[in-house]
N, C-alpha and C. Protein backbone atom coordinates (compact mmCIF):
# COMPACT_ATOMS: atom_id res chain seq x y z
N UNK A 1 -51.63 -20.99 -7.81
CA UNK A 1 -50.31 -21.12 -7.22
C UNK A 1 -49.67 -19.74 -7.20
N UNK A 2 -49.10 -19.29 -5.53
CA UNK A 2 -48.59 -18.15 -5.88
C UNK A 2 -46.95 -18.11 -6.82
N UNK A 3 -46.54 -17.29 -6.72
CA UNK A 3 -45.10 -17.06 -7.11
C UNK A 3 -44.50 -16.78 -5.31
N UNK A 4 -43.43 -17.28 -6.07
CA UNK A 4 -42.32 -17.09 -4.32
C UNK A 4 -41.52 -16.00 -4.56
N UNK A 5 -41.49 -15.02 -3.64
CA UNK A 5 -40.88 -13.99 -3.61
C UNK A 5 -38.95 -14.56 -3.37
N UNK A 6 -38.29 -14.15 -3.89
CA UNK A 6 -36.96 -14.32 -3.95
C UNK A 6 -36.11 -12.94 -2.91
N UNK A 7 -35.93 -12.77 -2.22
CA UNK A 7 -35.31 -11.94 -1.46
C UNK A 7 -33.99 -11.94 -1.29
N UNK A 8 -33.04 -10.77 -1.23
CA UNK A 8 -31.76 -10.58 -1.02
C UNK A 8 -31.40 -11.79 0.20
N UNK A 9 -30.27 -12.11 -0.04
CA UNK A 9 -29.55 -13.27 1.07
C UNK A 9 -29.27 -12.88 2.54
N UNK A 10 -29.68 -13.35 3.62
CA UNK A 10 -29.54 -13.30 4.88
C UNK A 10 -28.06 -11.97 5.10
N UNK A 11 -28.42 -11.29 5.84
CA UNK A 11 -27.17 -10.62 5.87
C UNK A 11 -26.53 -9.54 5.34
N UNK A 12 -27.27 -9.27 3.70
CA UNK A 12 -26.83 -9.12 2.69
C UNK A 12 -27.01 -7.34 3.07
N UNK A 13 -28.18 -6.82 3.73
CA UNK A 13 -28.27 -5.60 4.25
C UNK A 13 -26.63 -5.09 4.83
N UNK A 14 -26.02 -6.29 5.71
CA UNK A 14 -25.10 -5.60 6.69
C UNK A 14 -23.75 -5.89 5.54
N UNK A 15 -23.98 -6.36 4.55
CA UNK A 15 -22.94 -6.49 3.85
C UNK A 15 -22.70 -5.26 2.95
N UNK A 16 -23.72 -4.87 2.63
CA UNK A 16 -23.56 -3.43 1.66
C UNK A 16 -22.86 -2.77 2.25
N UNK A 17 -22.19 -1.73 3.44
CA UNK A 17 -21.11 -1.13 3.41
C UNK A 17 -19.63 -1.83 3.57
N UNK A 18 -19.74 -2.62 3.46
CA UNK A 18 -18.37 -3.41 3.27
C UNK A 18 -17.60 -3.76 1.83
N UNK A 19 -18.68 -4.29 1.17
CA UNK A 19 -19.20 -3.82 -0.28
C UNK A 19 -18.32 -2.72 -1.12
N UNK A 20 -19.14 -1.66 -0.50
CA UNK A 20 -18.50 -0.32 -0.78
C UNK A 20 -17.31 0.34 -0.36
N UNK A 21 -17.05 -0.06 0.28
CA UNK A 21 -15.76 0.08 1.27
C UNK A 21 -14.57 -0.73 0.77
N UNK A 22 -14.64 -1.69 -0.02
CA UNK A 22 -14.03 -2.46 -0.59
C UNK A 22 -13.83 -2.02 -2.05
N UNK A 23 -14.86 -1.16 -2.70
CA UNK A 23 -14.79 -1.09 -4.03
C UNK A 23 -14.09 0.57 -4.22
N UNK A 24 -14.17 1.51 -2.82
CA UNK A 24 -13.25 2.35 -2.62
C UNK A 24 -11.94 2.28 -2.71
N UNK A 25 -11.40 0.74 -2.15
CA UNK A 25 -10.51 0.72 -1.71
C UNK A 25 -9.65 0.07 -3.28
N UNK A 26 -10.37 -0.40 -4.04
CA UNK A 26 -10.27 -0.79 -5.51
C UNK A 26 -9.67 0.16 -6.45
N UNK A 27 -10.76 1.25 -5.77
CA UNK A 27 -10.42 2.38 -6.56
C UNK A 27 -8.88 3.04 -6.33
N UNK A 28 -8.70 3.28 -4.91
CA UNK A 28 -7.59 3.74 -4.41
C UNK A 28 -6.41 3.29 -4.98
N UNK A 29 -6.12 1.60 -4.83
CA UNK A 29 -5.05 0.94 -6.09
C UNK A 29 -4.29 1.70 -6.94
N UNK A 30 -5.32 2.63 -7.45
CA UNK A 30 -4.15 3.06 -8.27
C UNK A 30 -4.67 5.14 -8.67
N UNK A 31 -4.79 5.32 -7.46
CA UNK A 31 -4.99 6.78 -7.34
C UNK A 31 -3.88 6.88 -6.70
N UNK A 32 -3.07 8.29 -6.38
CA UNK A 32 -2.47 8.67 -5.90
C UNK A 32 -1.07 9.08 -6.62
N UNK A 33 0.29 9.15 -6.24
CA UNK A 33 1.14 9.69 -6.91
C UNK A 33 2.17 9.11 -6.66
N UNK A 34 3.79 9.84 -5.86
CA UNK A 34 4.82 9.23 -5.92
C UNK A 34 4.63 8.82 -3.96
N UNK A 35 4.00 9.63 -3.08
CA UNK A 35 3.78 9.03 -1.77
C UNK A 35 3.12 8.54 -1.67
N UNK A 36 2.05 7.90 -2.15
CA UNK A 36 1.23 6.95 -2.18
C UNK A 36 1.91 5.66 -3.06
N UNK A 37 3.23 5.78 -3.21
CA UNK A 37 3.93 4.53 -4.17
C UNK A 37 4.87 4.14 -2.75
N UNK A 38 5.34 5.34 -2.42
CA UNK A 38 6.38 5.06 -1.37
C UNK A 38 5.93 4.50 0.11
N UNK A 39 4.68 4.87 0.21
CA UNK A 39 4.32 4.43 1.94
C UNK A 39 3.97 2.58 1.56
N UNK A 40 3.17 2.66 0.30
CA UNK A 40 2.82 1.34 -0.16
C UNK A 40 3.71 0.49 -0.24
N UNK A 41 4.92 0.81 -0.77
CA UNK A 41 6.12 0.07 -0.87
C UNK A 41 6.65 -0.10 0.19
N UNK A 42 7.01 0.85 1.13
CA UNK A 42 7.20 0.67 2.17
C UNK A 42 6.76 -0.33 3.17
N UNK A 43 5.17 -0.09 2.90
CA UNK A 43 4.49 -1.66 3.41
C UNK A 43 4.76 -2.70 3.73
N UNK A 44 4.76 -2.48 2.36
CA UNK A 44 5.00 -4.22 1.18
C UNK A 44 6.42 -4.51 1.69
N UNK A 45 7.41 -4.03 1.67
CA UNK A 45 8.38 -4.37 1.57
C UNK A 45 8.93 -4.89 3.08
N UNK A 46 8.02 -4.10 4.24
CA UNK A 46 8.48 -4.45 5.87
C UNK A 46 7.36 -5.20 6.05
N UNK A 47 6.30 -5.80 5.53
CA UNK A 47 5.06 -6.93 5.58
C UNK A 47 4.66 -6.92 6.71
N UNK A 48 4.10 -5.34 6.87
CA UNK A 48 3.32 -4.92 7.88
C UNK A 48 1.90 -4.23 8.00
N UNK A 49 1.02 -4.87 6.56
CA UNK A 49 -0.39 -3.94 6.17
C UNK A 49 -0.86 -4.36 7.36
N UNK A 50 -0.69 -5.11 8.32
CA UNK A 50 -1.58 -5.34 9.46
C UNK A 50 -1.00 -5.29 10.59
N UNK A 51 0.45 -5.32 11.18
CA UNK A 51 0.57 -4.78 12.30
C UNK A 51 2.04 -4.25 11.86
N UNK A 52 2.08 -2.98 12.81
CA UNK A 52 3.68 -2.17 12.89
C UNK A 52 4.15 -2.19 13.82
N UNK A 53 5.16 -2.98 13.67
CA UNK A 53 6.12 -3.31 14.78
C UNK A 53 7.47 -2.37 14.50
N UNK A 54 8.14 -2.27 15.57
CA UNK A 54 9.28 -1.18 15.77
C UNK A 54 10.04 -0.95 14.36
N UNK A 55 10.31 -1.86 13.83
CA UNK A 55 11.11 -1.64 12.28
C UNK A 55 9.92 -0.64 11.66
N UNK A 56 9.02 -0.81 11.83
CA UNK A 56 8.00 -0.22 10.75
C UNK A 56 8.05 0.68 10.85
N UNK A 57 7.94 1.28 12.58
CA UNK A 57 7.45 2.42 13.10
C UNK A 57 8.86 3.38 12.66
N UNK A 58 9.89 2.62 12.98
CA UNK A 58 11.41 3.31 13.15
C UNK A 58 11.80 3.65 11.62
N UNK A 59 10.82 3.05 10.24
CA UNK A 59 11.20 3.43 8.79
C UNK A 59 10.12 4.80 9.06
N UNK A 60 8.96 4.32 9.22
CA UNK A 60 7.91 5.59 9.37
C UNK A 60 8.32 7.08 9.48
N UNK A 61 9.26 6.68 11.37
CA UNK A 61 9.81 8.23 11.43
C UNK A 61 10.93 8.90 10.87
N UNK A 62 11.97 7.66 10.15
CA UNK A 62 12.51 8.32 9.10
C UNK A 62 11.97 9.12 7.68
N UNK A 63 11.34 8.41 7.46
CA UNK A 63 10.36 9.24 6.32
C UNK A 63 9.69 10.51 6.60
N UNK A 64 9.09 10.48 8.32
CA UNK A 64 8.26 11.65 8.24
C UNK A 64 9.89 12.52 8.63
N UNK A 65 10.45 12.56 9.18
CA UNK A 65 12.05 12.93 9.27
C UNK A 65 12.55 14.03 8.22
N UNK A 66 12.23 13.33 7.20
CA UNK A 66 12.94 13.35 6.00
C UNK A 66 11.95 14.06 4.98
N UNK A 67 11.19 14.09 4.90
CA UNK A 67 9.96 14.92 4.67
C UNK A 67 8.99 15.44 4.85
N UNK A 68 9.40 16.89 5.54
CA UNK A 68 8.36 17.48 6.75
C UNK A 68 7.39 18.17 5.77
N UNK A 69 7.23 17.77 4.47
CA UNK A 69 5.94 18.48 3.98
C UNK A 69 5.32 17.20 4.13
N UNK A 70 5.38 16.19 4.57
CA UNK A 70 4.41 14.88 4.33
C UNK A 70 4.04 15.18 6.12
N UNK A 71 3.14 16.17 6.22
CA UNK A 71 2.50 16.11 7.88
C UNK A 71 2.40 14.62 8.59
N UNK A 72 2.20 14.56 9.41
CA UNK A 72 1.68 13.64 10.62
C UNK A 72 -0.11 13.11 10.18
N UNK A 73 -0.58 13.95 10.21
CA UNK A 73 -2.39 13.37 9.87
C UNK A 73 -2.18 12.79 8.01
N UNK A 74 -1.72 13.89 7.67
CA UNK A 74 -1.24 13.09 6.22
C UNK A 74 -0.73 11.75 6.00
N UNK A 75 0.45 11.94 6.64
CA UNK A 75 1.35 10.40 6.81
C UNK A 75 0.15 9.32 7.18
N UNK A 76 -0.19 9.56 8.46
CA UNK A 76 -1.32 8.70 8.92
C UNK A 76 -2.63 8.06 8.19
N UNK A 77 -2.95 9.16 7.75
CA UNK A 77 -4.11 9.08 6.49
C UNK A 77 -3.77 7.74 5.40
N UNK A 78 -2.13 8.30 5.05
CA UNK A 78 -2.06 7.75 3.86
C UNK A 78 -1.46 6.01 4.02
N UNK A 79 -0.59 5.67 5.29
CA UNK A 79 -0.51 4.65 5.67
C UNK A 79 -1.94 3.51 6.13
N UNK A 80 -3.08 4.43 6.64
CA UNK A 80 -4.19 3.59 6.64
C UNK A 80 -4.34 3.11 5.13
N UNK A 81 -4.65 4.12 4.62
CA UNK A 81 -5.36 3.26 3.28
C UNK A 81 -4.64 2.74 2.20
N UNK A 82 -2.72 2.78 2.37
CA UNK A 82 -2.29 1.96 1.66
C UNK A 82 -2.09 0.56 2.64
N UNK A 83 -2.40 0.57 3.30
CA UNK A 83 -1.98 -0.75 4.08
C UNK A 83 -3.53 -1.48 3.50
N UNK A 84 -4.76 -0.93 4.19
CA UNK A 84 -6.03 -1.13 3.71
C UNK A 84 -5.95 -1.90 1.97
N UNK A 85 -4.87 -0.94 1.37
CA UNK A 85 -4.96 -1.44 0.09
C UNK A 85 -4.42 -2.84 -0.04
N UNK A 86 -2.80 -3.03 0.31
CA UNK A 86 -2.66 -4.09 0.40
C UNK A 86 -3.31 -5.86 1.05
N UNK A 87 -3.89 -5.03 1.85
CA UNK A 87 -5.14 -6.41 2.76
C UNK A 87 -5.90 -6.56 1.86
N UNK A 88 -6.24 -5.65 0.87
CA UNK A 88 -7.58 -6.32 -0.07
C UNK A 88 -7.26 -7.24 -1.19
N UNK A 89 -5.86 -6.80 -1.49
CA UNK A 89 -5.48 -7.63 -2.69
C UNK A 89 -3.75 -7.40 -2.43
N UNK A 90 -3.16 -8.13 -2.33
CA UNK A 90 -1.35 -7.49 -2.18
C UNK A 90 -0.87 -7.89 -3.72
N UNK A 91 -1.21 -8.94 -4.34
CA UNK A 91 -0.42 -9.24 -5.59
C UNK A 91 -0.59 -8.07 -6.24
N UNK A 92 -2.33 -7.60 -6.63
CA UNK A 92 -2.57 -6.50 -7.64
C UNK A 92 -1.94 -5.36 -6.93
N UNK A 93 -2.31 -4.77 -5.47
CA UNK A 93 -1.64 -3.45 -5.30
C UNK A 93 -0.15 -3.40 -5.28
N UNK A 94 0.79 -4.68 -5.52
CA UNK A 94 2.24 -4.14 -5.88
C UNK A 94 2.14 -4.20 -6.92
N UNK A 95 1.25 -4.84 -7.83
CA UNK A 95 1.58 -4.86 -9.41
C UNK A 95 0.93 -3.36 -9.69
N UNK A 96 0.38 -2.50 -9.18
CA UNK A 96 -0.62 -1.33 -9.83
C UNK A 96 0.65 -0.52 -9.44
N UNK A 97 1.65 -0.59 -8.84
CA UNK A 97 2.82 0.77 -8.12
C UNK A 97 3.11 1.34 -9.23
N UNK A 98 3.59 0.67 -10.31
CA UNK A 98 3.78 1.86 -11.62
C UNK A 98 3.37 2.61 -11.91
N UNK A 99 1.63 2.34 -11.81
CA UNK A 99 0.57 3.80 -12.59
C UNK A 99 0.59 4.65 -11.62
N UNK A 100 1.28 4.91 -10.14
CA UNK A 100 1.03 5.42 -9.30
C UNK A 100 2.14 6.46 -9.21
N UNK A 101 3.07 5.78 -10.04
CA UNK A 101 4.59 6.86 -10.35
C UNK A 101 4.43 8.11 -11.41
N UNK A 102 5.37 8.83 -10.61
CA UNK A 102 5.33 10.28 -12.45
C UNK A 102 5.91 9.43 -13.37
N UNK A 103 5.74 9.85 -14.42
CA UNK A 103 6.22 9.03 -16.18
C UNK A 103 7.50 10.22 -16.30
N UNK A 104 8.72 10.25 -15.00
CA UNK A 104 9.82 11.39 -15.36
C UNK A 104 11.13 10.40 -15.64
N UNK A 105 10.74 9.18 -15.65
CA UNK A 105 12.08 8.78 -15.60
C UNK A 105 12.70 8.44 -14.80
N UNK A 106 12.61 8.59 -13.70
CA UNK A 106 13.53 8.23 -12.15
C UNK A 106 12.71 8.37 -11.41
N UNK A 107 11.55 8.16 -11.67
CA UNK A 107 11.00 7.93 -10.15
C UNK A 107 10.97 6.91 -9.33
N UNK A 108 11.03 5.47 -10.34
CA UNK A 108 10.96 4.07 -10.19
C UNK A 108 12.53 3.97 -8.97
N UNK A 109 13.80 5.03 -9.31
CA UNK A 109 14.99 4.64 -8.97
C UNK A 109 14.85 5.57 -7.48
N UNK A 110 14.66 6.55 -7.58
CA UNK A 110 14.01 7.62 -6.56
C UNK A 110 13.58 6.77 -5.34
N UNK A 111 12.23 6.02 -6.10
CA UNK A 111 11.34 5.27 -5.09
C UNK A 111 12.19 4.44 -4.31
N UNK A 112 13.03 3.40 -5.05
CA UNK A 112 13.74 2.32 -4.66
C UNK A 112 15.05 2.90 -3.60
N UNK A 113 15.27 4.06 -4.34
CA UNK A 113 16.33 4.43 -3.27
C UNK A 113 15.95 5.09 -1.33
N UNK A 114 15.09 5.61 -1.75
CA UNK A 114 14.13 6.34 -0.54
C UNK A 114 13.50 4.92 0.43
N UNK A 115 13.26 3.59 -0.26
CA UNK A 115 12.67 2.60 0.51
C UNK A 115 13.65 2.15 0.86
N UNK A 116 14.96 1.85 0.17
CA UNK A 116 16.38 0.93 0.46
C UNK A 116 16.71 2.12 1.86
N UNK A 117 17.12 3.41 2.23
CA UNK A 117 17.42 4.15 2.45
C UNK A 117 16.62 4.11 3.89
N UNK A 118 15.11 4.00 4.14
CA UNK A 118 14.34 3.66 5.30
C UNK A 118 14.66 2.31 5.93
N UNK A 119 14.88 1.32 5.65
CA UNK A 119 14.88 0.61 5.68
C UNK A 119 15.87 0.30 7.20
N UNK A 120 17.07 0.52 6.67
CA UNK A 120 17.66 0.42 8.06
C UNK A 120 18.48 -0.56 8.06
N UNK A 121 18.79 -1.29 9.19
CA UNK A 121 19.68 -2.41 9.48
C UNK A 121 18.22 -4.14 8.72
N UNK A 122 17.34 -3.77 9.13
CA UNK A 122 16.24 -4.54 8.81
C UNK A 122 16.16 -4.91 7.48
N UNK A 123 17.22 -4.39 6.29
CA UNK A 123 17.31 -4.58 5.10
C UNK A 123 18.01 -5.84 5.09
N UNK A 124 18.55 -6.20 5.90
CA UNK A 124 19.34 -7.75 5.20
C UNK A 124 18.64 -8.69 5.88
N UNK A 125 17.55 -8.94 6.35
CA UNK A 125 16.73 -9.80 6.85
C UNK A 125 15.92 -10.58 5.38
N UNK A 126 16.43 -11.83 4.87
CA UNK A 126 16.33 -12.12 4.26
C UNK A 126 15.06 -12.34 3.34
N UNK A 127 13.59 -12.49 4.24
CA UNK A 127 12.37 -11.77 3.71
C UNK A 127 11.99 -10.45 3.31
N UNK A 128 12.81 -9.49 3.97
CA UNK A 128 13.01 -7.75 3.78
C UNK A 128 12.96 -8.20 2.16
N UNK A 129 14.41 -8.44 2.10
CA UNK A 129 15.59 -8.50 1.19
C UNK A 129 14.81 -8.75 -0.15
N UNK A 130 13.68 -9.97 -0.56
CA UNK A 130 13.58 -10.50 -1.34
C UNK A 130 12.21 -9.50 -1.58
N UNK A 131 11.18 -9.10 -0.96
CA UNK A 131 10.20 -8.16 -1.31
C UNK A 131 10.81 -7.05 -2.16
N UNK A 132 11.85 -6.81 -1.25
CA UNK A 132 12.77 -5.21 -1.84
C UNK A 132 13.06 -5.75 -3.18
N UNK A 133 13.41 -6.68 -3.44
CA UNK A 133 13.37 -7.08 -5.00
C UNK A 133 12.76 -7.53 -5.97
N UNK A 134 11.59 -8.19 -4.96
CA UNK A 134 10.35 -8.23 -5.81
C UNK A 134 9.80 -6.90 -6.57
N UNK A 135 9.94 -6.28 -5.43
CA UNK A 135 9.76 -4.31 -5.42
C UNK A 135 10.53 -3.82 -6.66
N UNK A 136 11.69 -3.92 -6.57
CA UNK A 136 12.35 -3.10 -7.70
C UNK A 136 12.33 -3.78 -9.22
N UNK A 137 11.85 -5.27 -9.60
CA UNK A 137 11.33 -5.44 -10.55
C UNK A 137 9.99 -5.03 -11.14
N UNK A 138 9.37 -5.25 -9.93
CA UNK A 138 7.60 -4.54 -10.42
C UNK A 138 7.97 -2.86 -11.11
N UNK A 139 8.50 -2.11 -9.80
CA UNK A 139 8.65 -0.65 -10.31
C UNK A 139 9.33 -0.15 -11.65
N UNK A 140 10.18 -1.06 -11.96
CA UNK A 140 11.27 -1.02 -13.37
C UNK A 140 11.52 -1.52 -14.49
N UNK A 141 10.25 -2.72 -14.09
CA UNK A 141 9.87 -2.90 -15.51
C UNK A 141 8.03 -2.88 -15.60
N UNK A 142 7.68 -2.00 -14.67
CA UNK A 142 6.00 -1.98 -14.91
C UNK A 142 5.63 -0.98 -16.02
């Protein structure tokens, strides 16, 4: 009687870079600093990791506005892969925003003020409203 060869699962070839691409994106969670807290939040807070519609776009160019050391390919860069981040997991990547802050003391208030501040007229839209506070509990007491 032979033995039966057991082989990787149908597919499983085209699954390996997705795989990896996913466990990058794991990693990312919680790399980065205080703009990689703010574009994320930003996100999160206009619930747009998957499409940007005019509010999004119209916080976007306030930010790049407002901070012309944060380039255009930069900005861009960094909105792919925090949005990316949030599609893979949204509970954990707003819960990881803390390790992503400086340990100075105000950055948590900084952050919150700079997202309240983009935000716009689109802040009292009552789903805005309640992320933004989901937001400022995660950041202030993480």
């Amino acid at each position: 009687m032979s033995a039966i060869q057991l082989s990787a699962s149908p597919g499983s070839d085209e699954r390996a870079p997705l795989a990896a691409k996913r466990g990058e994106i794991w990693t990312m969670m919680r790399i980065g600093g205080f703009d990689e807290a703010l574009v994320r939040s930003l996100i999160f807070v206009l619930d747009c990791d998957a499409d940007f519609d005019e509010p999004a776009l119209g916080a976007l160019r306030r930010l790049q506005q407002r901070r012309p050391d944060l380039d255009a390919a930069r900005l861009a860069r960094t909105v792919h892969e925090q949005a990316a981040v949030l599609r893979l997991d949204r509970t954990i990547a707003v819960e990881s925003l803390p390790a992503l802050l400086p340990d100075d003391g105000d950055s948590a208030a900084r952050l919150l003020e700079t997202i309240g501040s983009l935000l716009g007229t689109v802040a009292r839209e009552s789903a805005v409203a309640q992320r933004f506070q989901h937001l400022a509990r995660v950041v202030s007491f993480g």
